[in-house]
C-alpha atoms as a PDB file:
ATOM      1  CA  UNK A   1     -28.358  -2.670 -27.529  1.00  0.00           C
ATOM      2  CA  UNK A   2     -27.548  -6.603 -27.320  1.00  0.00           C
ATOM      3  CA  UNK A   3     -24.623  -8.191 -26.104  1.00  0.00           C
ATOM      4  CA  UNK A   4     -22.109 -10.614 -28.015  1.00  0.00           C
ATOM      5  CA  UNK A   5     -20.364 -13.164 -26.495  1.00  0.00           C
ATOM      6  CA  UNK A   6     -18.505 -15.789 -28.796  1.00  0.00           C
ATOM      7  CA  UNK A   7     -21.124 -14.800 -32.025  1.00  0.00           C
ATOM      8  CA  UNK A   8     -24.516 -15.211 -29.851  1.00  0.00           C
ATOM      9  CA  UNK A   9     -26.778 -12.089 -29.090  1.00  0.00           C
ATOM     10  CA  UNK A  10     -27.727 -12.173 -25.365  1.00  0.00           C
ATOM     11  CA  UNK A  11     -30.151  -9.792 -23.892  1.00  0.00           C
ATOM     12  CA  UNK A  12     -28.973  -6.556 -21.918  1.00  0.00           C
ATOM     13  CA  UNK A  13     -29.450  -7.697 -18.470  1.00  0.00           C
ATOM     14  CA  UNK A  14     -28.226 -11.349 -18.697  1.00  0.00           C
ATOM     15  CA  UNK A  15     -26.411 -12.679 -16.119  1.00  0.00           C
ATOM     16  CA  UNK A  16     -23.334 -14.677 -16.445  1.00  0.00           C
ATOM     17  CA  UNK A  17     -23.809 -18.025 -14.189  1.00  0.00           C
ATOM     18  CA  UNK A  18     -20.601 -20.430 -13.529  1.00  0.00           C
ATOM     19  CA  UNK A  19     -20.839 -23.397 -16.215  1.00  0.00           C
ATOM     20  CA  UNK A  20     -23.035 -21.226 -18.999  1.00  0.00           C
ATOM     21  CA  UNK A  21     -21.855 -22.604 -22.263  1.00  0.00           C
ATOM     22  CA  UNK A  22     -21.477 -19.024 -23.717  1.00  0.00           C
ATOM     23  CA  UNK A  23     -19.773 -17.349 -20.727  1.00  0.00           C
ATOM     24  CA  UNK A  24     -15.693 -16.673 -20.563  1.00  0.00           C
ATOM     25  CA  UNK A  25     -15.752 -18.415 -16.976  1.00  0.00           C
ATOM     26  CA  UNK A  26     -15.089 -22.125 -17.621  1.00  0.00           C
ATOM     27  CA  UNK A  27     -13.420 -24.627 -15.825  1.00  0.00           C
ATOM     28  CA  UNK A  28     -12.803 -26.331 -12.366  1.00  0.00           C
ATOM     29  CA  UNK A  29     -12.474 -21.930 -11.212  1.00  0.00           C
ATOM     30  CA  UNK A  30     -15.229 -20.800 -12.876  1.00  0.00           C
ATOM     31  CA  UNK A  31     -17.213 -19.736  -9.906  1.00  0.00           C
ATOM     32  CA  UNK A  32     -14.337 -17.326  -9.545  1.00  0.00           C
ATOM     33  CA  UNK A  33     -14.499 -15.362 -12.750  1.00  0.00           C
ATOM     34  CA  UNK A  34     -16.239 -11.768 -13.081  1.00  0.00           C
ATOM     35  CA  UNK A  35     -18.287 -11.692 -15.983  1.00  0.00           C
ATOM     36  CA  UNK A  36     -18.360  -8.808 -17.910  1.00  0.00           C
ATOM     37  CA  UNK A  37     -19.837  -8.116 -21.718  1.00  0.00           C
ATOM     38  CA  UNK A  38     -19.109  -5.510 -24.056  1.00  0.00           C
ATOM     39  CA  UNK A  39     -22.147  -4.011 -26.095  1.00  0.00           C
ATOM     40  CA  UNK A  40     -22.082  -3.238 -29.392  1.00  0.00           C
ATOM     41  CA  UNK A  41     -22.531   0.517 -30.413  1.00  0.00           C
ATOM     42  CA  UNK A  42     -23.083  -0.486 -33.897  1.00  0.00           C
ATOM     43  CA  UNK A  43     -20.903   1.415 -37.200  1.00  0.00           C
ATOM     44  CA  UNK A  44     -19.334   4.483 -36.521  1.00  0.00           C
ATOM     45  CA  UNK A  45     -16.950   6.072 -33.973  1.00  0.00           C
ATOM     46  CA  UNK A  46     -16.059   4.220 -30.425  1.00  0.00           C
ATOM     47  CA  UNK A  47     -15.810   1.139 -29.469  1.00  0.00           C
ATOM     48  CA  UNK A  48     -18.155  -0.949 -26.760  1.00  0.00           C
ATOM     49  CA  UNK A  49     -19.106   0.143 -23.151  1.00  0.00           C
ATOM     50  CA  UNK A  50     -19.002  -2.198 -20.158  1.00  0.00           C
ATOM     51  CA  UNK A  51     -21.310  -2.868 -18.386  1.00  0.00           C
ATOM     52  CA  UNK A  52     -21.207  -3.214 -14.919  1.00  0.00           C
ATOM     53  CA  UNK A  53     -19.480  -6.560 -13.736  1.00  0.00           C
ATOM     54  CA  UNK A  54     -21.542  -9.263 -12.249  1.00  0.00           C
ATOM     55  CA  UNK A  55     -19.578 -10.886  -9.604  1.00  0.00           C
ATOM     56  CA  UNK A  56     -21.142 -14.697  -8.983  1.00  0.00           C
ATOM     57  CA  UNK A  57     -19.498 -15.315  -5.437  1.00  0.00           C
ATOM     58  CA  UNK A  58     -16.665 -14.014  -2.617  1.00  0.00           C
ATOM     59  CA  UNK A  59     -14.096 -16.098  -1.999  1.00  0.00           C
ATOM     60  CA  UNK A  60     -15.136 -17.152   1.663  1.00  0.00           C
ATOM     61  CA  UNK A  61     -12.418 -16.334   4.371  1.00  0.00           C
ATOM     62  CA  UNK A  62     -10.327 -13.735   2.282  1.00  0.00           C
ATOM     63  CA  UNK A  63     -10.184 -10.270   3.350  1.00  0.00           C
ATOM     64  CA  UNK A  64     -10.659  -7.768   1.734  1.00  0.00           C
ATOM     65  CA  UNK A  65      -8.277  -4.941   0.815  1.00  0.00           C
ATOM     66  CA  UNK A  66     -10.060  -2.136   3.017  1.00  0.00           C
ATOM     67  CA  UNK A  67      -9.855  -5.038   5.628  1.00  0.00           C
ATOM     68  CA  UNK A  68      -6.165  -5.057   5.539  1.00  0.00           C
ATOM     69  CA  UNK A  69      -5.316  -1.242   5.212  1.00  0.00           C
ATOM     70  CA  UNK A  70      -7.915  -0.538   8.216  1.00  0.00           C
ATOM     71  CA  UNK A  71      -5.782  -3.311  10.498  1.00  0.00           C
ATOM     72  CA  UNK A  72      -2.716  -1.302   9.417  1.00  0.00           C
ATOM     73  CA  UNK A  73      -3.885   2.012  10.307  1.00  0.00           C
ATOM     74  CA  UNK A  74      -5.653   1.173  13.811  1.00  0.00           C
ATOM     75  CA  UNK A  75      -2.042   0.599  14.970  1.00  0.00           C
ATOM     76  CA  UNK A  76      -0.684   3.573  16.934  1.00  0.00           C
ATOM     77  CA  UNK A  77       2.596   5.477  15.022  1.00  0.00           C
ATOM     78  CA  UNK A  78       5.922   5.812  16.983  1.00  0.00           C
ATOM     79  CA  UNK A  79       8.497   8.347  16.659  1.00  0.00           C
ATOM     80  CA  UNK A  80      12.065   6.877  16.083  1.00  0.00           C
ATOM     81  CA  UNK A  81      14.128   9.828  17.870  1.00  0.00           C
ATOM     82  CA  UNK A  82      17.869  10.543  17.108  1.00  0.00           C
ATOM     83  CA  UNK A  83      19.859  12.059  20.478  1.00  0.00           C
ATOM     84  CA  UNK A  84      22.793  13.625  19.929  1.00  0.00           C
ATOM     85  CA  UNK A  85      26.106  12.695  20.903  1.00  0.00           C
ATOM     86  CA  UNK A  86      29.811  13.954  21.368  1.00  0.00           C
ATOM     87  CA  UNK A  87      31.462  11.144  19.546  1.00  0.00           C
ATOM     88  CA  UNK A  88      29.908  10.489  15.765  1.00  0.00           C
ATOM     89  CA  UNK A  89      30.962  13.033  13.034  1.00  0.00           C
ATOM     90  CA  UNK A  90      28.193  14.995  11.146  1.00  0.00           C
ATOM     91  CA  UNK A  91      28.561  13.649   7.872  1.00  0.00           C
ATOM     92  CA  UNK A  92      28.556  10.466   9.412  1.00  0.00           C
ATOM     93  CA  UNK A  93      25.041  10.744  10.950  1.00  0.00           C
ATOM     94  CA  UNK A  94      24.064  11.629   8.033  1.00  0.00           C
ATOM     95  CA  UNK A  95      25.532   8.525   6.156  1.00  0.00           C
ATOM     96  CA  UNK A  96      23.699   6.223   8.331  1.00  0.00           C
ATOM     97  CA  UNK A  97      20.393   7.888   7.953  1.00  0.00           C
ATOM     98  CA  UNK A  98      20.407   7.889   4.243  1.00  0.00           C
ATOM     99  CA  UNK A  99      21.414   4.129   4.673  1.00  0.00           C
ATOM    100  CA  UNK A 100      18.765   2.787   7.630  1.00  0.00           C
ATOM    101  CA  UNK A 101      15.855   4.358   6.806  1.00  0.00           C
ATOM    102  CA  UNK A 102      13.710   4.059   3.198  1.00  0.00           C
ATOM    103  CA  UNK A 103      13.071   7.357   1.074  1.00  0.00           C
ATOM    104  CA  UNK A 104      15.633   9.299   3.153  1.00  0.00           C
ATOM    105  CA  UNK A 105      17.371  11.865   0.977  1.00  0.00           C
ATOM    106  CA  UNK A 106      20.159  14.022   1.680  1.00  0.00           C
ATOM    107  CA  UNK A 107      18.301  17.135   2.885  1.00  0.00           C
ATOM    108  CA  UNK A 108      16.208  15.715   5.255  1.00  0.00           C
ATOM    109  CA  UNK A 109      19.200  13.565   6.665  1.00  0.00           C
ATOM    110  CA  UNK A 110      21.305  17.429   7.051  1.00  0.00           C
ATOM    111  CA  UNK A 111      18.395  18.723   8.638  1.00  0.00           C
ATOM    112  CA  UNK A 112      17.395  15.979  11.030  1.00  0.00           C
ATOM    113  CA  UNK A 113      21.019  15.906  12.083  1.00  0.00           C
ATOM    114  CA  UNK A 114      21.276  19.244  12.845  1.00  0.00           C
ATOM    115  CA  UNK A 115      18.670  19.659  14.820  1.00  0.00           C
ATOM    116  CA  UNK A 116      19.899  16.848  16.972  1.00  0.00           C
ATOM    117  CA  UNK A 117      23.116  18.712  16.784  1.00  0.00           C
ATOM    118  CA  UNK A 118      21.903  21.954  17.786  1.00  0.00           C
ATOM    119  CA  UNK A 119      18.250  20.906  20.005  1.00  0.00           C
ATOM    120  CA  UNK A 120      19.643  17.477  21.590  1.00  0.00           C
ATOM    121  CA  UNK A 121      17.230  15.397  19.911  1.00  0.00           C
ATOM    122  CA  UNK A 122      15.181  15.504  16.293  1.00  0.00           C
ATOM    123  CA  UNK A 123      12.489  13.260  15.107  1.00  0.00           C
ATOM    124  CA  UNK A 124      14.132  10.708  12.514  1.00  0.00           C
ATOM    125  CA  UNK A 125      10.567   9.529  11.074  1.00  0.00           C
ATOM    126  CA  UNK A 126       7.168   8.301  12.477  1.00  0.00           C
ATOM    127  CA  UNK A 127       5.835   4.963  11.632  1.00  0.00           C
ATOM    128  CA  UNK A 128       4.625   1.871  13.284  1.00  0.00           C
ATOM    129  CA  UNK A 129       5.878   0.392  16.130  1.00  0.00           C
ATOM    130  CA  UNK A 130       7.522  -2.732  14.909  1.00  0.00           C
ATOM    131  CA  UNK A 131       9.405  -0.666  11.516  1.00  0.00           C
ATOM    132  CA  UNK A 132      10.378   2.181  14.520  1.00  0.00           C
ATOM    133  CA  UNK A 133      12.092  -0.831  16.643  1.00  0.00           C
ATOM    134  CA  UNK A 134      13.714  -2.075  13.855  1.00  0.00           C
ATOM    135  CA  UNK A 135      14.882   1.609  12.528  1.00  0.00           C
ATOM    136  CA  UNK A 136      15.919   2.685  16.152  1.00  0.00           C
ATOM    137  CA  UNK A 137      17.941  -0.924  16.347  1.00  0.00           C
ATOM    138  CA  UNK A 138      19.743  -0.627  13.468  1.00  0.00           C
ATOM    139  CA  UNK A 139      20.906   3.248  14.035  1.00  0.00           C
ATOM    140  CA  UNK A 140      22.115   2.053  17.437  1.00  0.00           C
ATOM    141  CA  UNK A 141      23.726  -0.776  15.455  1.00  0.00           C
ATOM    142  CA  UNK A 142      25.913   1.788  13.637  1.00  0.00           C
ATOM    143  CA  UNK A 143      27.178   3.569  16.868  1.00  0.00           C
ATOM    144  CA  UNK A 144      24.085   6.170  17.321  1.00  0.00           C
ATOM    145  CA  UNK A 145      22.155   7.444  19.951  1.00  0.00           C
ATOM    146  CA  UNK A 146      18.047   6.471  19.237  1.00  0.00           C
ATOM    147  CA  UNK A 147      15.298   5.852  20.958  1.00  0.00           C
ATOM    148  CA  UNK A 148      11.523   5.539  19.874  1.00  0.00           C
ATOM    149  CA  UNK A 149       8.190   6.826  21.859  1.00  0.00           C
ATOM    150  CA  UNK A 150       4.517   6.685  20.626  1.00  0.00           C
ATOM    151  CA  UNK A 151       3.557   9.464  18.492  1.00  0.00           C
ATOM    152  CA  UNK A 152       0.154  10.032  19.747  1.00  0.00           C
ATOM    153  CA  UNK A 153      -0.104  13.261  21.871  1.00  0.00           C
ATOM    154  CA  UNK A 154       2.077  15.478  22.209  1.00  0.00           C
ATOM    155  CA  UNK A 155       3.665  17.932  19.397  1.00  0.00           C
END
């Protein structure tokens, strides 16, 4: 099988270089582009397959996306706790739960306040330290009782 780019048959195993006169990469970015071809199956059913992309060069000082979802996760999780208290009505617990913190539905806000109600305390959600500071803040903010505490050890 040959490849096609813009009506010229290149060999299998070319490789795309920045500045080639048949290649899609042109331009001051060029050394940026991933070249791929398509190869030609010939008539009948299906279309091309791709080959596997040649990439020319890395961006120097980027990081990569495993880079940035590894610094995320070596962080240590925090619990954001809810204490109860004598003067805050139920449904109004759960109000401000469903309002601070993302993805909370109504269940989970019913449950989470009742165990507070009922065990003193209940585990609001874990996440990292700087979202649980903010979360605990702004529950306080609306007249509850919160607190946060690292999430590693313990139950």
């Amino acid at each position: 099988m040959k490849s096609a780019i813009c009506g010229r048959i290149l060999s299998p195993n070319h490789v795309f270089k920045a500045g080639d006169t048949h290649s899609f990469c042109k331009g001051p970015y060029s050394n940026l582009c991933v070249a791929m071809a398509v190869l030609a199956t010939g008539p009948g059913k299906g279309g091309g397959v791709l080959e596997k992309p040649v990439i020319e060069k890395v961006t120097p000082g980027r990081e990569s996306e495993f880079d940035l979802k590894k610094s995320r996760k070596t962080a240590p999780p925090y619990r954001v706790i809810l204490h109860n208290d004598n003067y805050n009505k139920r449904e109004y617990v759960v109000q401000v739960l469903m309002k601070v913190i993302p993805g909370m539905t109504l269940d989970n806000a019913v449950n989470i306040m009742q165990e507070a109600h009922y065990n003193g305390l209940s585990v609001v959600i874990i996440c990292a330290q700087a979202d649980a500071e903010d979360h605990c803040m702004q529950l306080r903010g609306n007249g509850l009782l919160s607190s946060i505490e690292p999430a590693s050890g313990g139950c």
